[in-house]
Protein backbone atom coordinates (compact mmCIF):
# COMPACT_ATOMS: atom_id res chain seq x y z
CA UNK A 1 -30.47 9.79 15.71
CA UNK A 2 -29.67 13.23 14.31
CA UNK A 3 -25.94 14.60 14.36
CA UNK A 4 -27.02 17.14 17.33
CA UNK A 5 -28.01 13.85 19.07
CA UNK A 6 -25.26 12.06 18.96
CA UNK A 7 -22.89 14.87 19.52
CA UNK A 8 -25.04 15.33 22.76
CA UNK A 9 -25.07 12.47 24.16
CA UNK A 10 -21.04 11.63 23.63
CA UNK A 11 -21.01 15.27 25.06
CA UNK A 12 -22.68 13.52 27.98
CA UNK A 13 -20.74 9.94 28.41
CA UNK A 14 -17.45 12.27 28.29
CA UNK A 15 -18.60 14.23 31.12
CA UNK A 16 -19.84 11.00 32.69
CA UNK A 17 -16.90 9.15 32.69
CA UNK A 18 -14.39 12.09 32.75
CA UNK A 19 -12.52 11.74 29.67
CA UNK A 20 -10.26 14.40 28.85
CA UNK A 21 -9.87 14.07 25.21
CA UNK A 22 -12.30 15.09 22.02
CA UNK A 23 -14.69 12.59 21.42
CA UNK A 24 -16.48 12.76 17.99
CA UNK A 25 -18.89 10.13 16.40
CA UNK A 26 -16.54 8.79 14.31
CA UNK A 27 -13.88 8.54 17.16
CA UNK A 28 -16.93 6.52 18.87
CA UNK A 29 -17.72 4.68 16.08
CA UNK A 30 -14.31 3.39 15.96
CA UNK A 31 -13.90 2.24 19.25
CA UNK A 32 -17.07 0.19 19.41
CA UNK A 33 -16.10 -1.41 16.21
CA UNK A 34 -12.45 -2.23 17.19
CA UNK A 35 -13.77 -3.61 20.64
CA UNK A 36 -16.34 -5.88 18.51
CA UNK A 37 -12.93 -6.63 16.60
CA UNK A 38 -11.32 -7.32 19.27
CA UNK A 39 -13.65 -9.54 21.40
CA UNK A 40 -14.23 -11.74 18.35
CA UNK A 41 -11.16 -11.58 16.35
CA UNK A 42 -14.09 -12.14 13.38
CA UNK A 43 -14.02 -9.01 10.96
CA UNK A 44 -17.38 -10.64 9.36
CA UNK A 45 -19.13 -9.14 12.66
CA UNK A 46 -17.72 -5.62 12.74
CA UNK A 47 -18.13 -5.32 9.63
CA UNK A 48 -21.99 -6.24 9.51
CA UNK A 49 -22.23 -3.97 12.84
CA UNK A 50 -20.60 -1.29 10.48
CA UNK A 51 -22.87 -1.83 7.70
CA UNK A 52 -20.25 -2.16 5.08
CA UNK A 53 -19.82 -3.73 2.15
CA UNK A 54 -16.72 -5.62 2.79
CA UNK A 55 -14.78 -6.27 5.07
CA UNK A 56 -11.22 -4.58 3.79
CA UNK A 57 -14.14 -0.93 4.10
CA UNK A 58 -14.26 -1.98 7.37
CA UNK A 59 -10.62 -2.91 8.62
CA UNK A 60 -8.92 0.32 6.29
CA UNK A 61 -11.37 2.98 8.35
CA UNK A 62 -12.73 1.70 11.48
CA UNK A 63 -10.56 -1.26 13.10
CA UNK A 64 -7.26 -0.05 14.42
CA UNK A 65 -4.59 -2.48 16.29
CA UNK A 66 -4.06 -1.21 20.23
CA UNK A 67 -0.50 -2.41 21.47
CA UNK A 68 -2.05 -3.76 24.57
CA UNK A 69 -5.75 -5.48 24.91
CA UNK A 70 -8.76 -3.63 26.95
CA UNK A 71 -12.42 -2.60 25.79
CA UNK A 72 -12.54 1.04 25.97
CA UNK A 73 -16.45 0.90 26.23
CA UNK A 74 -16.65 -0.88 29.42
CA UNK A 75 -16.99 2.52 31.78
CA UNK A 76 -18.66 3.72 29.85
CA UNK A 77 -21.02 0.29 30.42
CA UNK A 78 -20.35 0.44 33.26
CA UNK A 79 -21.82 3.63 34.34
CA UNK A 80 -24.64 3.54 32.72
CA UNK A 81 -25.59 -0.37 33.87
CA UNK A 82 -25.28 -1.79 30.78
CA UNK A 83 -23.89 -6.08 31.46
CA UNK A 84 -21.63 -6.25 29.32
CA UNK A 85 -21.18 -9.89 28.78
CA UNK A 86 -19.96 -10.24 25.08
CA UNK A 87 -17.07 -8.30 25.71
């Protein structure tokens, strides 16, 4: 997907699920990888799902602590009927 794409279709899943914030690709990227993270608890996955290196690439930029547990994604798998049975 092309940079317009993406930036479309987050444009899209905000509006969707009415999220009030800026939502970028990396801010997206993020999430998804700290909710693999989080599921898990195996770095080994995010990072492949990442495509890095190693795995210290992958916790530094991408996987950030929450102070309480939920998967952000799941309205937005929600809405869009996606099972969502990994997470």
């Amino acid at each position: 997907m092309t940079y317009q794409q993406v930036k479309r279709m987050l444009t899209r899943i905000k509006k969707d699920i009415g999220f009030d914030e800026n939502l970028s690709p990396r801010r997206f990227r993020t999430t998804v990888l700290t909710d693999i993270y989080e599921v898990t608890k195996d770095i080994k996955q995010a990072q492949a799902a990442a495509g890095h290196t190693t795995a210290a690439m992958t916790l530094k930029h991408y996987v950030k602590g929450r102070t309480q547990l939920k998967n952000t994604a799941e309205p937005i798998s929600a809405l869009y009927g996606i099972e969502n049975n990994t997470m």
